[in-house]
PDB file of N, CA and C in Angstrom:
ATOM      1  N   UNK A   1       0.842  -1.165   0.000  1.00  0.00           N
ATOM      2  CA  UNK A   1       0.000   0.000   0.000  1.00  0.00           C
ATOM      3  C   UNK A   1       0.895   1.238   0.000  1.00  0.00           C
ATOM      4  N   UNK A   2       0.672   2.322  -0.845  1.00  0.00           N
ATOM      5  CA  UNK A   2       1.122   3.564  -1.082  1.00  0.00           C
ATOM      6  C   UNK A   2       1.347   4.250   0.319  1.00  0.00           C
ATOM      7  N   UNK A   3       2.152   4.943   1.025  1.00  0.00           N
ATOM      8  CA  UNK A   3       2.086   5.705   2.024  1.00  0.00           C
ATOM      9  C   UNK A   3       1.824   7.754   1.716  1.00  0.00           C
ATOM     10  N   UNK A   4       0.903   8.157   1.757  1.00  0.00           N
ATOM     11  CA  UNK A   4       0.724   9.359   2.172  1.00  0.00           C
ATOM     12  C   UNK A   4       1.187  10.225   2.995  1.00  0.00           C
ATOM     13  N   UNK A   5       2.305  10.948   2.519  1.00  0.00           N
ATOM     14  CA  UNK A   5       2.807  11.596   3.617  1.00  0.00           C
ATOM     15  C   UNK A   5       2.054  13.324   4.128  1.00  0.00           C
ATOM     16  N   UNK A   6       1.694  13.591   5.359  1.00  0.00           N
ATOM     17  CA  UNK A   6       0.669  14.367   5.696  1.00  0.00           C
ATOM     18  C   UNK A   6       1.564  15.209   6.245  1.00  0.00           C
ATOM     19  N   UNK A   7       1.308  16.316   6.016  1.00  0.00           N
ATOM     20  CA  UNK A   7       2.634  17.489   6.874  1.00  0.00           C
ATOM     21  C   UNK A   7       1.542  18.004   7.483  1.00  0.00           C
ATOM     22  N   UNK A   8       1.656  17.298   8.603  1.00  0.00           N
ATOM     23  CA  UNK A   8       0.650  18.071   9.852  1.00  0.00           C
ATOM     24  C   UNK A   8       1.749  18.496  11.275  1.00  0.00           C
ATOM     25  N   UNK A   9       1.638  19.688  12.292  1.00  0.00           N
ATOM     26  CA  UNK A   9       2.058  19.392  13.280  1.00  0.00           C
ATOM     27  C   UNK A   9       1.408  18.269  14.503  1.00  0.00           C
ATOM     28  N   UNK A  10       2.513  18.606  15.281  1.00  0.00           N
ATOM     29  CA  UNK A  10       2.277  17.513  16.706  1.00  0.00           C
ATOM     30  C   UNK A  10       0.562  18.210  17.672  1.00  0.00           C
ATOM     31  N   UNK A  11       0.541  19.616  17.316  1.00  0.00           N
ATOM     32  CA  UNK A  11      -0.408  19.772  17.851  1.00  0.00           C
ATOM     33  C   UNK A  11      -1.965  19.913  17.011  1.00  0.00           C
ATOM     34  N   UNK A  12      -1.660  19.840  15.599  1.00  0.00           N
ATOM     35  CA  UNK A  12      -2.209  19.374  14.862  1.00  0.00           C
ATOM     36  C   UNK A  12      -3.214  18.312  15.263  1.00  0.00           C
ATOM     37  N   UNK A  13      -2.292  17.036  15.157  1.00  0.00           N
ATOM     38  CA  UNK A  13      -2.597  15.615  14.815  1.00  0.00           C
ATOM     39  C   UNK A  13      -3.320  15.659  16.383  1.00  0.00           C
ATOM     40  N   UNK A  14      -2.318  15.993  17.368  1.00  0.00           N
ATOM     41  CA  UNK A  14      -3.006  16.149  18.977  1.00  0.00           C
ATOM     42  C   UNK A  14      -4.529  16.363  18.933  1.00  0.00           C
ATOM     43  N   UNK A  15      -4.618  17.598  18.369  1.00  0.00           N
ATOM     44  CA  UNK A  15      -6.672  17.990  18.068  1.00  0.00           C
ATOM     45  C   UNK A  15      -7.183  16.893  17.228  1.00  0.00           C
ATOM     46  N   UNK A  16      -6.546  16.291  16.374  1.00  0.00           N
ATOM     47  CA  UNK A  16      -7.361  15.855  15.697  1.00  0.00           C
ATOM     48  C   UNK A  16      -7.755  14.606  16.427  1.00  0.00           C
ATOM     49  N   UNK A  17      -6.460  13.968  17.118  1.00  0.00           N
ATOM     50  CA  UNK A  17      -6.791  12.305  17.768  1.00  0.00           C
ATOM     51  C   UNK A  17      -8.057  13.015  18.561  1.00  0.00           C
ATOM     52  N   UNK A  18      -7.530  14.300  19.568  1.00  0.00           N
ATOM     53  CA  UNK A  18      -9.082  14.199  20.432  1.00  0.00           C
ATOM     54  C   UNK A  18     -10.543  14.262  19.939  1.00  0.00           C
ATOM     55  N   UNK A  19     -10.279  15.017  18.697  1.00  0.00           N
ATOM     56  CA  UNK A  19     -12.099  15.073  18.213  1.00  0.00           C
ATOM     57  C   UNK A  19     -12.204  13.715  17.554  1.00  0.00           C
ATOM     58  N   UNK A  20     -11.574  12.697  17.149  1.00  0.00           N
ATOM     59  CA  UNK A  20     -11.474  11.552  17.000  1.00  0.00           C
ATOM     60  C   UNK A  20     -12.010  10.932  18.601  1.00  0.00           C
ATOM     61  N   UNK A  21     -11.339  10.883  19.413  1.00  0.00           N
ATOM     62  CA  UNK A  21     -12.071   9.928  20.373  1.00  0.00           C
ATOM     63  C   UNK A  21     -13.412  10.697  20.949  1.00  0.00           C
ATOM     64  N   UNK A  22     -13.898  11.951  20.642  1.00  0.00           N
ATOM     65  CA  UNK A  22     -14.988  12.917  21.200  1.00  0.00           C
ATOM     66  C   UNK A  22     -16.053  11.917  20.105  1.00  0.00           C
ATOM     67  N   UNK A  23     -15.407  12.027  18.781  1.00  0.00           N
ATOM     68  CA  UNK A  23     -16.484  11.278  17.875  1.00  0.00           C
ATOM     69  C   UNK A  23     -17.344   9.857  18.656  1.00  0.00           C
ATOM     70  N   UNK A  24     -15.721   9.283  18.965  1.00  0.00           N
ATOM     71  CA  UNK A  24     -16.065   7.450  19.238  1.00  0.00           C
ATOM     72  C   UNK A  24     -16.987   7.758  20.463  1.00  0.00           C
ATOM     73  N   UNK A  25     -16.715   8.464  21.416  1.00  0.00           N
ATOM     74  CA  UNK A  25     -17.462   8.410  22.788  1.00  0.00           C
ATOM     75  C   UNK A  25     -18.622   8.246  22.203  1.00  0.00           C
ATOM     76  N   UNK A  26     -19.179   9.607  21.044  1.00  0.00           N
ATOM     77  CA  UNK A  26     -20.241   9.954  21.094  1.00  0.00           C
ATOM     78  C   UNK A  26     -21.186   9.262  20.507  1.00  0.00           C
ATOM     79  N   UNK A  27     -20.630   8.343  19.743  1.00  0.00           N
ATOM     80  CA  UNK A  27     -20.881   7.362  18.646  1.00  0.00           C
ATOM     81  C   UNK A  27     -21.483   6.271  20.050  1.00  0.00           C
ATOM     82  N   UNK A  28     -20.372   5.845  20.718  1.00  0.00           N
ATOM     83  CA  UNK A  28     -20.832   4.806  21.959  1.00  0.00           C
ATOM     84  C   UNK A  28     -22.091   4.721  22.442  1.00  0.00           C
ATOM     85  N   UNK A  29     -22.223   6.124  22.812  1.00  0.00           N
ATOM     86  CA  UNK A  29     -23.335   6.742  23.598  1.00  0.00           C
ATOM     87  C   UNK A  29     -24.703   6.728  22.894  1.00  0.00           C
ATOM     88  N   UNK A  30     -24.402   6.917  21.527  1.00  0.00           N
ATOM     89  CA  UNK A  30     -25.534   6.892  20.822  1.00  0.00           C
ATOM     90  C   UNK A  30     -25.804   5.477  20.766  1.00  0.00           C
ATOM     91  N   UNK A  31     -24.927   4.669  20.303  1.00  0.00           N
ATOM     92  CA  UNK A  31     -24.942   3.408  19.720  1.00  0.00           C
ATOM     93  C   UNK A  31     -25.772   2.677  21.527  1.00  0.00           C
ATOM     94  N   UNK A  32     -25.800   3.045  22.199  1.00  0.00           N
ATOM     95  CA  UNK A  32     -25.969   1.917  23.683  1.00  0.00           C
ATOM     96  C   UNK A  32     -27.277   2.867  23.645  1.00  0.00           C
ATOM     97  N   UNK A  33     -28.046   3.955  23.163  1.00  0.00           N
ATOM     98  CA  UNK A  33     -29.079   3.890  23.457  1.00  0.00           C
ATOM     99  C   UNK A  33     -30.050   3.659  22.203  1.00  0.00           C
ATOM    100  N   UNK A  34     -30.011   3.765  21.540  1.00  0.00           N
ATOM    101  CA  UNK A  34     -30.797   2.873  20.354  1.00  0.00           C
ATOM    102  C   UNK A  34     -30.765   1.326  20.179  1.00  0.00           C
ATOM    103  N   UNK A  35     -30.174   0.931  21.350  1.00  0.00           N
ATOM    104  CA  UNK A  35     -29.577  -0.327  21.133  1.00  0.00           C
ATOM    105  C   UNK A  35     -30.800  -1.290  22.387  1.00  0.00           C
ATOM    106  N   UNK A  36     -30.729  -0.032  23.084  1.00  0.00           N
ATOM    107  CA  UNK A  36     -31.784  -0.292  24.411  1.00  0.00           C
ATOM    108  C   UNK A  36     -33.480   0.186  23.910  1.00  0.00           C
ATOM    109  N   UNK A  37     -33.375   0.762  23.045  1.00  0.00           N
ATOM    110  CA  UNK A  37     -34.601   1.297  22.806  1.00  0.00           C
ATOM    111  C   UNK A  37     -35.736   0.868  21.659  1.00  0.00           C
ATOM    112  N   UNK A  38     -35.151  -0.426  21.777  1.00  0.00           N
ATOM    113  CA  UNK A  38     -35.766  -1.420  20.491  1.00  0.00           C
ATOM    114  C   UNK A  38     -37.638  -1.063  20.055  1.00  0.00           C
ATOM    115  N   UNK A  39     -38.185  -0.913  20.866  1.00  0.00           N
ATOM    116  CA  UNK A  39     -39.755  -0.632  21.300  1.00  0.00           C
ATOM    117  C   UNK A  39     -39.784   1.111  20.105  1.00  0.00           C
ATOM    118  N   UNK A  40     -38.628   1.858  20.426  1.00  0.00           N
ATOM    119  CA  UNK A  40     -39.255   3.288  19.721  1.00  0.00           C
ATOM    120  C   UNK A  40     -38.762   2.651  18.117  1.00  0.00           C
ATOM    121  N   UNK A  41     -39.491   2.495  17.293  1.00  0.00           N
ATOM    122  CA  UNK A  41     -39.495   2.192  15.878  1.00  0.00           C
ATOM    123  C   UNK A  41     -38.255   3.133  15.538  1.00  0.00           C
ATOM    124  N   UNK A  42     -38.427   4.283  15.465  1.00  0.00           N
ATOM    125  CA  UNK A  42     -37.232   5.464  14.851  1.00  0.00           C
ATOM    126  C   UNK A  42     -35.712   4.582  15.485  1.00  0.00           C
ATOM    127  N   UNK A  43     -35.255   4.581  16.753  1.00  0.00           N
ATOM    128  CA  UNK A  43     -34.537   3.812  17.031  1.00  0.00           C
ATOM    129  C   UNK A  43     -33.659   2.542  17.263  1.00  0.00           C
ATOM    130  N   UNK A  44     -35.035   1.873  16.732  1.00  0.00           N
ATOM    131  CA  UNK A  44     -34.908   0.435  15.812  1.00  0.00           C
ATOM    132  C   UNK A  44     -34.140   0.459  14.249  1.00  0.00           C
ATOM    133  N   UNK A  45     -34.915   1.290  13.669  1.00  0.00           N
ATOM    134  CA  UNK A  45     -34.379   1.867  12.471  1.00  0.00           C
ATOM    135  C   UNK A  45     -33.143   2.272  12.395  1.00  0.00           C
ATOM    136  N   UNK A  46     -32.170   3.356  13.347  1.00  0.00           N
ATOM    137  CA  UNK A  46     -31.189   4.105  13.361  1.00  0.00           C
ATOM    138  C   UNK A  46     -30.326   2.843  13.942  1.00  0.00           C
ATOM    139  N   UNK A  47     -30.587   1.590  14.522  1.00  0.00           N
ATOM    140  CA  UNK A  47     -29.725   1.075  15.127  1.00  0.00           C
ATOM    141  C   UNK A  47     -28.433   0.430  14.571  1.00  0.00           C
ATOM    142  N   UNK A  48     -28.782  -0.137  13.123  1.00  0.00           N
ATOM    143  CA  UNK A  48     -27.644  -0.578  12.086  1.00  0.00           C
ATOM    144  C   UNK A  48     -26.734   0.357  11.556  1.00  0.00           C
ATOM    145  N   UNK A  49     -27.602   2.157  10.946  1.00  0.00           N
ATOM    146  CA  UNK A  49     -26.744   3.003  10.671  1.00  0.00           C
ATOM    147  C   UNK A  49     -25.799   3.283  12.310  1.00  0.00           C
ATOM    148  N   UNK A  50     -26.693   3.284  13.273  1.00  0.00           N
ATOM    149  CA  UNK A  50     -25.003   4.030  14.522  1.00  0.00           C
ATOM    150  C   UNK A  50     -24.022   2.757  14.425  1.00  0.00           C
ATOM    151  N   UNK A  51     -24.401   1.280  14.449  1.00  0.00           N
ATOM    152  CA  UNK A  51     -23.394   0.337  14.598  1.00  0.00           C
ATOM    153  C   UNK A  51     -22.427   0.533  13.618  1.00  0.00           C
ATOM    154  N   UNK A  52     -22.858   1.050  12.185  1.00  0.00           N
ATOM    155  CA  UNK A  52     -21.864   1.282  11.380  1.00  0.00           C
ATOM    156  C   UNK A  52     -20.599   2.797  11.919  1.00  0.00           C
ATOM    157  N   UNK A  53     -21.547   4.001  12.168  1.00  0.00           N
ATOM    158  CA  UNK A  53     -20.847   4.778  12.762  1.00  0.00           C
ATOM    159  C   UNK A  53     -19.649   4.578  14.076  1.00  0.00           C
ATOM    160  N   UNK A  54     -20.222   3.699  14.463  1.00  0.00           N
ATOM    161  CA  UNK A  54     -19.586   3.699  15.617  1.00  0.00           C
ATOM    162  C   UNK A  54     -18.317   2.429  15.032  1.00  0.00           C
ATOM    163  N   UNK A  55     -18.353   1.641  14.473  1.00  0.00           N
ATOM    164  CA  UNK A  55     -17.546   0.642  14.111  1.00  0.00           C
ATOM    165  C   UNK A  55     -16.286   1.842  13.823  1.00  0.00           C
ATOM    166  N   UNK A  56     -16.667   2.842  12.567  1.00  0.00           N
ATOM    167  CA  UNK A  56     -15.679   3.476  11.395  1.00  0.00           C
ATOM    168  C   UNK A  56     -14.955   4.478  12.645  1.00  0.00           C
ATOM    169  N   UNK A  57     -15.779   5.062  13.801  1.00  0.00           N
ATOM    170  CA  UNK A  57     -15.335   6.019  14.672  1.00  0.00           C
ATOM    171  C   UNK A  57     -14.114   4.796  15.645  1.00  0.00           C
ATOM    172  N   UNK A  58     -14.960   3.696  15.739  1.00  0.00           N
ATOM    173  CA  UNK A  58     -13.121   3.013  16.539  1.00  0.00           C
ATOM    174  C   UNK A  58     -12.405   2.839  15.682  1.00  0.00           C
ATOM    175  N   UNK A  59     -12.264   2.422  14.053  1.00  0.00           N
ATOM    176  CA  UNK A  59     -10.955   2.758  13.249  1.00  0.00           C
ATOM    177  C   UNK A  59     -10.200   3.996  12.958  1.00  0.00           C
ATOM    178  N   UNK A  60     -11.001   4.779  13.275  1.00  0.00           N
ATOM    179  CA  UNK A  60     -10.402   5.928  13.412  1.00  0.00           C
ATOM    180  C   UNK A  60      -9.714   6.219  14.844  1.00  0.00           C
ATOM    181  N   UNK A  61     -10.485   6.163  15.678  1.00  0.00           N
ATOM    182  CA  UNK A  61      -9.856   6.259  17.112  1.00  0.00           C
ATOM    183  C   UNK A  61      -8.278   5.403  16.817  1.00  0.00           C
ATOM    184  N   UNK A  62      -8.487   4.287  16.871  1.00  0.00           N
ATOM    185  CA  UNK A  62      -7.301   3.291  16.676  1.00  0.00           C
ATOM    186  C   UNK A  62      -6.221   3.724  16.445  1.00  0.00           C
ATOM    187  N   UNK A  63      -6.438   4.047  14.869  1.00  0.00           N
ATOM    188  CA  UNK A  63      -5.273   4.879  13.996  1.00  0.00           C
ATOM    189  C   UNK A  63      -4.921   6.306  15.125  1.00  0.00           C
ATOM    190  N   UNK A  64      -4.749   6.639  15.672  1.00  0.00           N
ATOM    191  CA  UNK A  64      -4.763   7.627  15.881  1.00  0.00           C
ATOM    192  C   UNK A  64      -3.731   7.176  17.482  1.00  0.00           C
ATOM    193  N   UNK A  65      -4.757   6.138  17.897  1.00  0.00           N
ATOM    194  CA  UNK A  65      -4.107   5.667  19.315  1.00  0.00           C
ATOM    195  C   UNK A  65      -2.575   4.643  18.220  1.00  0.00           C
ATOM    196  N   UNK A  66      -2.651   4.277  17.614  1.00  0.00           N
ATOM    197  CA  UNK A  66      -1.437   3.514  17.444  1.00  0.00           C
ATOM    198  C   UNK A  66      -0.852   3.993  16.882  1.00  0.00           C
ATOM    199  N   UNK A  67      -0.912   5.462  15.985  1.00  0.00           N
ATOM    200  CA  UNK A  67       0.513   6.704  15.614  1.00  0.00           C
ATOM    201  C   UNK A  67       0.622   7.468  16.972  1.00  0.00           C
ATOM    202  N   UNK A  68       0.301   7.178  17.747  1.00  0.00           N
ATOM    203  CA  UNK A  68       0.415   8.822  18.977  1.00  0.00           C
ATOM    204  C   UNK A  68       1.932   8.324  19.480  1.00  0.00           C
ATOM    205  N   UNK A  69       2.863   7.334  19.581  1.00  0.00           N
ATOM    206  CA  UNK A  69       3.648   7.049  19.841  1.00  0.00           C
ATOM    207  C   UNK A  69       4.842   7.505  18.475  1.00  0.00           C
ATOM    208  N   UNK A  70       4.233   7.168  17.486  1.00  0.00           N
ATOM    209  CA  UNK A  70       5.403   7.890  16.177  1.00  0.00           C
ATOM    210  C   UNK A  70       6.038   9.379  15.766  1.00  0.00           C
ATOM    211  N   UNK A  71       4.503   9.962  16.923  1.00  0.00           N
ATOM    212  CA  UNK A  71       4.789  11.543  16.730  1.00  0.00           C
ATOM    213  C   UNK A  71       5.316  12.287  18.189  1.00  0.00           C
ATOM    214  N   UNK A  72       5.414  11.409  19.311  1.00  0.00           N
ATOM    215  CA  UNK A  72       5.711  12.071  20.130  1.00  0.00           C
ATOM    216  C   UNK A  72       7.006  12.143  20.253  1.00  0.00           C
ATOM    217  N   UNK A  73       7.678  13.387  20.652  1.00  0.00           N
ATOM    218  CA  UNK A  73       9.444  14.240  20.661  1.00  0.00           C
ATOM    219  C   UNK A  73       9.672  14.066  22.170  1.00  0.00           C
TER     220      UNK A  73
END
């Protein structure tokens, strides 16, 4: 696979991992109550799209937790 090289700074990438894990929390949070709320139809419905959200928000989290060691000085 091709590597992309990204000229970002350290405090850059820093904001970005956090709105990255702000995403996953929020994704969690959503995902555990539509998950409980089988009975409200709308939430039944939304429950496959958050599982997807929330899946793509921990690959992202991930990436982010397993470079935080490549960029730190």
């Amino acid at each position: 696979m091709e590597k992309v090289g990204l000229n970002i700074t350290l405090k850059e990438f820093k904001q970005l991992a956090k709105w990255s894990k702000n995403i996953y929390n929020t994704a969690v949070v959503i995902d555990y109550f539509v998950s409980n709320q089988q009975e409200i139809e709308e939430c039944y419905n939304l429950a496959p799209i958050v599982k997807h959200l929330r899946n793509d928000a921990d690959v992202l989290n991930a990436f982010f937790i397993d470079h935080e060691k490549d960029v730190e000085i």
